[in-house]
N, C-alpha and C. Protein backbone atom coordinates (compact mmCIF):
# COMPACT_ATOMS: atom_id res chain seq x y z
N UNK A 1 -13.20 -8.37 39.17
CA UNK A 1 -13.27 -9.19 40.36
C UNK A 1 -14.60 -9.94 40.38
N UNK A 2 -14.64 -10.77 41.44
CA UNK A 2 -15.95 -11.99 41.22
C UNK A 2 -17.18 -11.09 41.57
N UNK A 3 -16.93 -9.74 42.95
CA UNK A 3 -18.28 -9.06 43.27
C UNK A 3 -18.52 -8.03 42.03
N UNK A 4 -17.84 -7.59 41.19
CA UNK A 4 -18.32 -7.00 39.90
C UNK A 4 -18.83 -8.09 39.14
N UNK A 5 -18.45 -9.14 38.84
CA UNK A 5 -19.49 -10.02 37.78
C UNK A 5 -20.44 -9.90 38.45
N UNK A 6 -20.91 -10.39 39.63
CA UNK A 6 -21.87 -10.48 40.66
C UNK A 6 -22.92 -9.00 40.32
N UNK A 7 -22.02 -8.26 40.16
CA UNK A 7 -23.03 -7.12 40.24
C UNK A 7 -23.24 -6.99 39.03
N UNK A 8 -22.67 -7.04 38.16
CA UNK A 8 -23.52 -7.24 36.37
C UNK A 8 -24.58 -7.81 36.51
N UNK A 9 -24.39 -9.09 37.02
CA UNK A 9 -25.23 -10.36 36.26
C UNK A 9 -26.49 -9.59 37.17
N UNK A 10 -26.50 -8.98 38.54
CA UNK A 10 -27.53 -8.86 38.93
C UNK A 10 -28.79 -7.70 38.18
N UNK A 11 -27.99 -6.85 38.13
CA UNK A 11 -28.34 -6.00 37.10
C UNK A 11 -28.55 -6.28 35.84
N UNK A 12 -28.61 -7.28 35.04
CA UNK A 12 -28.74 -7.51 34.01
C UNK A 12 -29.89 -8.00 32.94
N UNK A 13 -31.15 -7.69 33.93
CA UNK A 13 -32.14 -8.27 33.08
C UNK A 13 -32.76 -7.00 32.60
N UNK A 14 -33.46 -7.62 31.28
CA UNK A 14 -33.95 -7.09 29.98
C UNK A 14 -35.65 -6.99 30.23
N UNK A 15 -35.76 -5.83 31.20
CA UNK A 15 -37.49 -5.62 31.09
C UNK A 15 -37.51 -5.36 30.04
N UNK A 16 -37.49 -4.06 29.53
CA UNK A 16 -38.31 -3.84 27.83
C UNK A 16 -37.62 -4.47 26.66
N UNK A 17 -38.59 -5.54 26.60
CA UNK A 17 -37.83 -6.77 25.01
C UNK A 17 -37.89 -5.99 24.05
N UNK A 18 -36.79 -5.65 23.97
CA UNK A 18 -36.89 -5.60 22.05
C UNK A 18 -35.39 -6.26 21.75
N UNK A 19 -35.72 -6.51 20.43
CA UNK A 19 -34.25 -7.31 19.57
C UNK A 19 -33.24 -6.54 20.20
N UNK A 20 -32.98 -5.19 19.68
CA UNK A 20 -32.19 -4.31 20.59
C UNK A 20 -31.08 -4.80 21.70
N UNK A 21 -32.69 -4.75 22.90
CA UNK A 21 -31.84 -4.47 24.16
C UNK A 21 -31.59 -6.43 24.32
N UNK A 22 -31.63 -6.83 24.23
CA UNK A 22 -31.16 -8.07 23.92
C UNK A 22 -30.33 -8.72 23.24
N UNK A 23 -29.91 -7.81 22.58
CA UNK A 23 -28.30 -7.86 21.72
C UNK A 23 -27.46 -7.42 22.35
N UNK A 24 -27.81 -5.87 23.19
CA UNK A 24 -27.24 -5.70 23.79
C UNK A 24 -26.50 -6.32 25.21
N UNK A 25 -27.59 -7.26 25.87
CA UNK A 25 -27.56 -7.80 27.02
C UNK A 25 -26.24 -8.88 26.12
N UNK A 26 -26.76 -9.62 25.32
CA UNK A 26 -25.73 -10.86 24.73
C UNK A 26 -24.45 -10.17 24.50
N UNK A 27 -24.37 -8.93 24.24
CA UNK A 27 -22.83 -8.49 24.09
C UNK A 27 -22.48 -8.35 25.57
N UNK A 28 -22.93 -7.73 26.17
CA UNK A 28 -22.80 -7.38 27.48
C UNK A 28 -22.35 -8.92 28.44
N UNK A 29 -23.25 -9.82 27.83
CA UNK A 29 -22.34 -11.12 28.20
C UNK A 29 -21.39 -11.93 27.80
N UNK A 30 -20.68 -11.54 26.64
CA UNK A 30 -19.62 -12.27 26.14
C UNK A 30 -18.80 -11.78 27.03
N UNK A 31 -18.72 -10.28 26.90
CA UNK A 31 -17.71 -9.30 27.76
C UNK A 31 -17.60 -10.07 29.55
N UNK A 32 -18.62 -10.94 29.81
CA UNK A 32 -18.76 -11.41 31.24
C UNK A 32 -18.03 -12.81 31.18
N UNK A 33 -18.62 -13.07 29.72
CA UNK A 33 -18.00 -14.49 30.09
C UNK A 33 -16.40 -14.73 29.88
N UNK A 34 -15.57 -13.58 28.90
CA UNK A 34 -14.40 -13.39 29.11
C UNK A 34 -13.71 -12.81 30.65
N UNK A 35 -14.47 -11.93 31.53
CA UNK A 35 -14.09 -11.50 32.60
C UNK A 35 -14.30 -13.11 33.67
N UNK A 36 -15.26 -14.14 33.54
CA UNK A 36 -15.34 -14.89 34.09
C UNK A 36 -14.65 -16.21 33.68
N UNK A 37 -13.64 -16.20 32.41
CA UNK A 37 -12.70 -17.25 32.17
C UNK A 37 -11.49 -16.52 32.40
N UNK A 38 -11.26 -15.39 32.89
CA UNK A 38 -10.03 -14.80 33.15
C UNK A 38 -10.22 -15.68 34.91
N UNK A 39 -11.61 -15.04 35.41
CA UNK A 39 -11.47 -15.11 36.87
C UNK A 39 -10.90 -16.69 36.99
N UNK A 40 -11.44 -18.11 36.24
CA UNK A 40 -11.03 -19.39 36.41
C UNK A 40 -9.54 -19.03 36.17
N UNK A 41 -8.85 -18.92 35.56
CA UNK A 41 -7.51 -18.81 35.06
C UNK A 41 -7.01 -18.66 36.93
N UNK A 42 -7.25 -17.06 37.21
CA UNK A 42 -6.73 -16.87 38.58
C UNK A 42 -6.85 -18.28 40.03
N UNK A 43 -8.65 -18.83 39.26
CA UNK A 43 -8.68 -19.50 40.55
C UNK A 43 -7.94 -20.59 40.24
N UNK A 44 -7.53 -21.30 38.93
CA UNK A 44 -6.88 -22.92 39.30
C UNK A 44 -5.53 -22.10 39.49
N UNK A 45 -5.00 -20.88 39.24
CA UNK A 45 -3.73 -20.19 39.86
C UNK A 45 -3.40 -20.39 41.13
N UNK A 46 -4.47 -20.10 42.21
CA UNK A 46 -4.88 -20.11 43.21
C UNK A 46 -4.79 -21.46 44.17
N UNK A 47 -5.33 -22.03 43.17
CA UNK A 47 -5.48 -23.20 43.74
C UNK A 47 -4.46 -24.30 43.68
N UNK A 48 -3.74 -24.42 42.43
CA UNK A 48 -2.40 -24.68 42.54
C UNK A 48 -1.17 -23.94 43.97
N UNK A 49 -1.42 -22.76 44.17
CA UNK A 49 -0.67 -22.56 44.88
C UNK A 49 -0.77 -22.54 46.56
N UNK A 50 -2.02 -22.88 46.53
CA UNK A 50 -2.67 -23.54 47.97
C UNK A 50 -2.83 -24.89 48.15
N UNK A 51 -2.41 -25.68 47.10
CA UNK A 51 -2.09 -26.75 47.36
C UNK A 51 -0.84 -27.28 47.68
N UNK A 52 0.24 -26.57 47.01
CA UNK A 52 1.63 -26.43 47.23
C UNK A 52 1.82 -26.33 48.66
N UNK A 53 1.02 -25.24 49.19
CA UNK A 53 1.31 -24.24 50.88
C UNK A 53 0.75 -25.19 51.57
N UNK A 54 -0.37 -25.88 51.00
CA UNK A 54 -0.50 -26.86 51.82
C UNK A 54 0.18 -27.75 52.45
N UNK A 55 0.52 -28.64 51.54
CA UNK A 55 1.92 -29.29 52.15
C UNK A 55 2.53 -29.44 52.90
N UNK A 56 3.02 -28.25 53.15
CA UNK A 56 4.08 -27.51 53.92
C UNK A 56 3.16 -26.95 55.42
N UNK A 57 2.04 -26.67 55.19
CA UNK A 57 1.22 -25.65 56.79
C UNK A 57 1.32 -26.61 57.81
N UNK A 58 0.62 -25.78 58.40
CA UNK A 58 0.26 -26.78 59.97
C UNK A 58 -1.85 -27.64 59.39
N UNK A 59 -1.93 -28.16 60.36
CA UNK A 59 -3.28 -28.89 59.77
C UNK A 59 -3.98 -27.94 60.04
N UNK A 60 -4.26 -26.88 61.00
CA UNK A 60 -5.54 -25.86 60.84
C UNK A 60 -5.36 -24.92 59.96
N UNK A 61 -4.43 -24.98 59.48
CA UNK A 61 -4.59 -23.73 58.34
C UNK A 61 -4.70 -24.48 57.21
N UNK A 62 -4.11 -25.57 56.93
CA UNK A 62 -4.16 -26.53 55.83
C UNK A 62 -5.74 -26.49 56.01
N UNK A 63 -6.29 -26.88 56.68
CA UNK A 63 -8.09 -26.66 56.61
C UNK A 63 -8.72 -25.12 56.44
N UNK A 64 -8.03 -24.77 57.27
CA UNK A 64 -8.91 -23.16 56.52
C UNK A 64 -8.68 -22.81 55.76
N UNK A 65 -7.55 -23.14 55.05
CA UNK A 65 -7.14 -22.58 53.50
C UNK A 65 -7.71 -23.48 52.16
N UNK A 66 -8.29 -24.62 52.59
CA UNK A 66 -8.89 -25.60 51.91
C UNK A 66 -10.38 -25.41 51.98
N UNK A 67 -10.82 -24.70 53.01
CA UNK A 67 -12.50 -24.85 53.38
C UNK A 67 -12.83 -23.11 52.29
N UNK A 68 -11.61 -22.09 52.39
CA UNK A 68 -11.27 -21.02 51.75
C UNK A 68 -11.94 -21.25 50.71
N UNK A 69 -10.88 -21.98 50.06
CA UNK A 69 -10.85 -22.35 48.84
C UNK A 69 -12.27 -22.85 47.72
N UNK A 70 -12.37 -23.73 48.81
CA UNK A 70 -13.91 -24.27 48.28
C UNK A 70 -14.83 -23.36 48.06
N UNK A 71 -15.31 -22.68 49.22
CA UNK A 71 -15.88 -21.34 48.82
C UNK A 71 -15.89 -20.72 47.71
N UNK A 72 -14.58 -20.40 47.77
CA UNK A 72 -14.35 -19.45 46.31
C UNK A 72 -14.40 -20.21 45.10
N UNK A 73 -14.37 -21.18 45.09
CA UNK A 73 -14.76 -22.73 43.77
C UNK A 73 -16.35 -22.57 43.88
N UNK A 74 -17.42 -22.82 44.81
CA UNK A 74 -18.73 -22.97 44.87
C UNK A 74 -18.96 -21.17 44.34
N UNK A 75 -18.37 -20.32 45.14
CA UNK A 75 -19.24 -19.12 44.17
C UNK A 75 -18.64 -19.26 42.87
N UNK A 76 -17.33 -19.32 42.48
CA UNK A 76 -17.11 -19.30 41.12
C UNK A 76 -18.44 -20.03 39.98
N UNK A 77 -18.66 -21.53 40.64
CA UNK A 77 -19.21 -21.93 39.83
C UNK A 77 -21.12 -21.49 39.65
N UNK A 78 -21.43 -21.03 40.76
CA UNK A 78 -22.43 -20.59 41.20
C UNK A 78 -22.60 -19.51 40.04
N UNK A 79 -21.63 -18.42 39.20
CA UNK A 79 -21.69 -17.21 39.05
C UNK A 79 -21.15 -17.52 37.57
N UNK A 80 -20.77 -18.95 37.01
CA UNK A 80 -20.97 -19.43 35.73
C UNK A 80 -21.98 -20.06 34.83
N UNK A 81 -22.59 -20.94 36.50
CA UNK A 81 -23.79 -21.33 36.21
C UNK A 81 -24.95 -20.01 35.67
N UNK A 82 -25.15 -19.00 36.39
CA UNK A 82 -25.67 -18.10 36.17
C UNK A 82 -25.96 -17.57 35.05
N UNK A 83 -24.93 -16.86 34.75
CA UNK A 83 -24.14 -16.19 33.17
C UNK A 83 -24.65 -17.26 32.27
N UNK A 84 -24.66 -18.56 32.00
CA UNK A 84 -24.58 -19.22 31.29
C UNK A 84 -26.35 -19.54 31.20
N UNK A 85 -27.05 -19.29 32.31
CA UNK A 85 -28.63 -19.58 31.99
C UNK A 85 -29.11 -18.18 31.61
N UNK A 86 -28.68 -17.08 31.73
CA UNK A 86 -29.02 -16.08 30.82
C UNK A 86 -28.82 -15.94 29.89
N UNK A 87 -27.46 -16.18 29.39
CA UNK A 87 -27.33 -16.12 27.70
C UNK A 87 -28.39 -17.47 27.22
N UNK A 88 -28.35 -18.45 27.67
CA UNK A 88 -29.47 -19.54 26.83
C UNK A 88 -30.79 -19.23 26.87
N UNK A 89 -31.42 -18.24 27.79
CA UNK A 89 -32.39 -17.46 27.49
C UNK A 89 -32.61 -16.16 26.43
N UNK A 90 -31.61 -15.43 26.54
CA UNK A 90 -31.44 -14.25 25.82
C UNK A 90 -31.34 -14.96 24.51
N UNK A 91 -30.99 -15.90 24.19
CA UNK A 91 -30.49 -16.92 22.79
C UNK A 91 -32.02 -17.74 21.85
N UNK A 92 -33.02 -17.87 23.66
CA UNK A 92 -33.87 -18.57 23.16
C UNK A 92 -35.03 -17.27 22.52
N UNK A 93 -34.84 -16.28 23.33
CA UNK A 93 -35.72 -15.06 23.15
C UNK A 93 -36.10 -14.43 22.35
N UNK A 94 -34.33 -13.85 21.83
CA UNK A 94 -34.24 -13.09 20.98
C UNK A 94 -35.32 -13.39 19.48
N UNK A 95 -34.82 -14.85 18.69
CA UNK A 95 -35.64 -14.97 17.45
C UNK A 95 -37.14 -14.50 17.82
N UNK A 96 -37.76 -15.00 18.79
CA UNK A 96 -39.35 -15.29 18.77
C UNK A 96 -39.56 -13.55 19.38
N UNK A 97 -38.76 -12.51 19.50
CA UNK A 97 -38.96 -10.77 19.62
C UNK A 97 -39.01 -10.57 18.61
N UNK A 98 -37.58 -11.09 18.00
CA UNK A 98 -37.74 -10.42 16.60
C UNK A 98 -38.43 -10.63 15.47
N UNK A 99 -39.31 -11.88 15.62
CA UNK A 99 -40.53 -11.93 14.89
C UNK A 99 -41.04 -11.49 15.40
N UNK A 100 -41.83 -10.85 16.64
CA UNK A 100 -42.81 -10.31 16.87
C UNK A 100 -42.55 -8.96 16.25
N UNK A 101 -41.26 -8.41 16.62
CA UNK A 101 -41.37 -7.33 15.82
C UNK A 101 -41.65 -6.70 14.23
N UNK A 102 -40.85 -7.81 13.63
CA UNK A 102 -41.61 -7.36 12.28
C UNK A 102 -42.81 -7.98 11.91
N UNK A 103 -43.41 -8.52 12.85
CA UNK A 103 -45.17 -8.50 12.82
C UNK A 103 -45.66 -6.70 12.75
N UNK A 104 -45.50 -6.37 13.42
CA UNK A 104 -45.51 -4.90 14.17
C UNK A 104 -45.46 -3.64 12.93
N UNK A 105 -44.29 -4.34 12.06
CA UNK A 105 -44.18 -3.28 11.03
C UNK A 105 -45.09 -3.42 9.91
């Protein structure tokens, strides 16, 4: 669901750098970014079928089911945007750890 990505991503930063736990975090986000192209799948599902009902409602629900909607479009994208500036960090990171590390050795 969208409040479990939510709660990954929050949880998800990498105090102690090493190559490691930063591989780990990048696996840990593929696994997110498949749970978060499943979640799009549901929402244009969604949204196809609130557009349909639309149609058919009365105008205040045709608006609350549209103002709904949006919502759940703005966090969606809110919570891709996200995911997606951590992995380009974790991406930019990783090389310049793992030289530091085999400085180290």
């Amino acid at each position: 669901s969208m409040a479990e990505i939510e709660e990954t991503l929050k949880g998800e930063d990498v105090s102690a750098f090493s190559s490691l736990s930063i591989q780990e975090a990048l696996a840990t986000n593929t696994k997110l970014k498949q749970d978060i192209a499943r979640q799009k799948s549901s929402l244009e599902a969604t949204r196809e079928m609130v557009t349909q009902f639309m149609e058919s409602a009365d105008s205040t629900t045709a608006a609350a089911l549209q103002t709904k909607l949006a919502e759940v479009t703005q966090r969606f994208s809110h919570l891709w945007r996200q995911q997606q500036e951590k992995e380009d960090t974790w991406k930019k990171v990783l090389p310049q750890v793992e030289q530091y590390e085999q400085l180290l050795e």
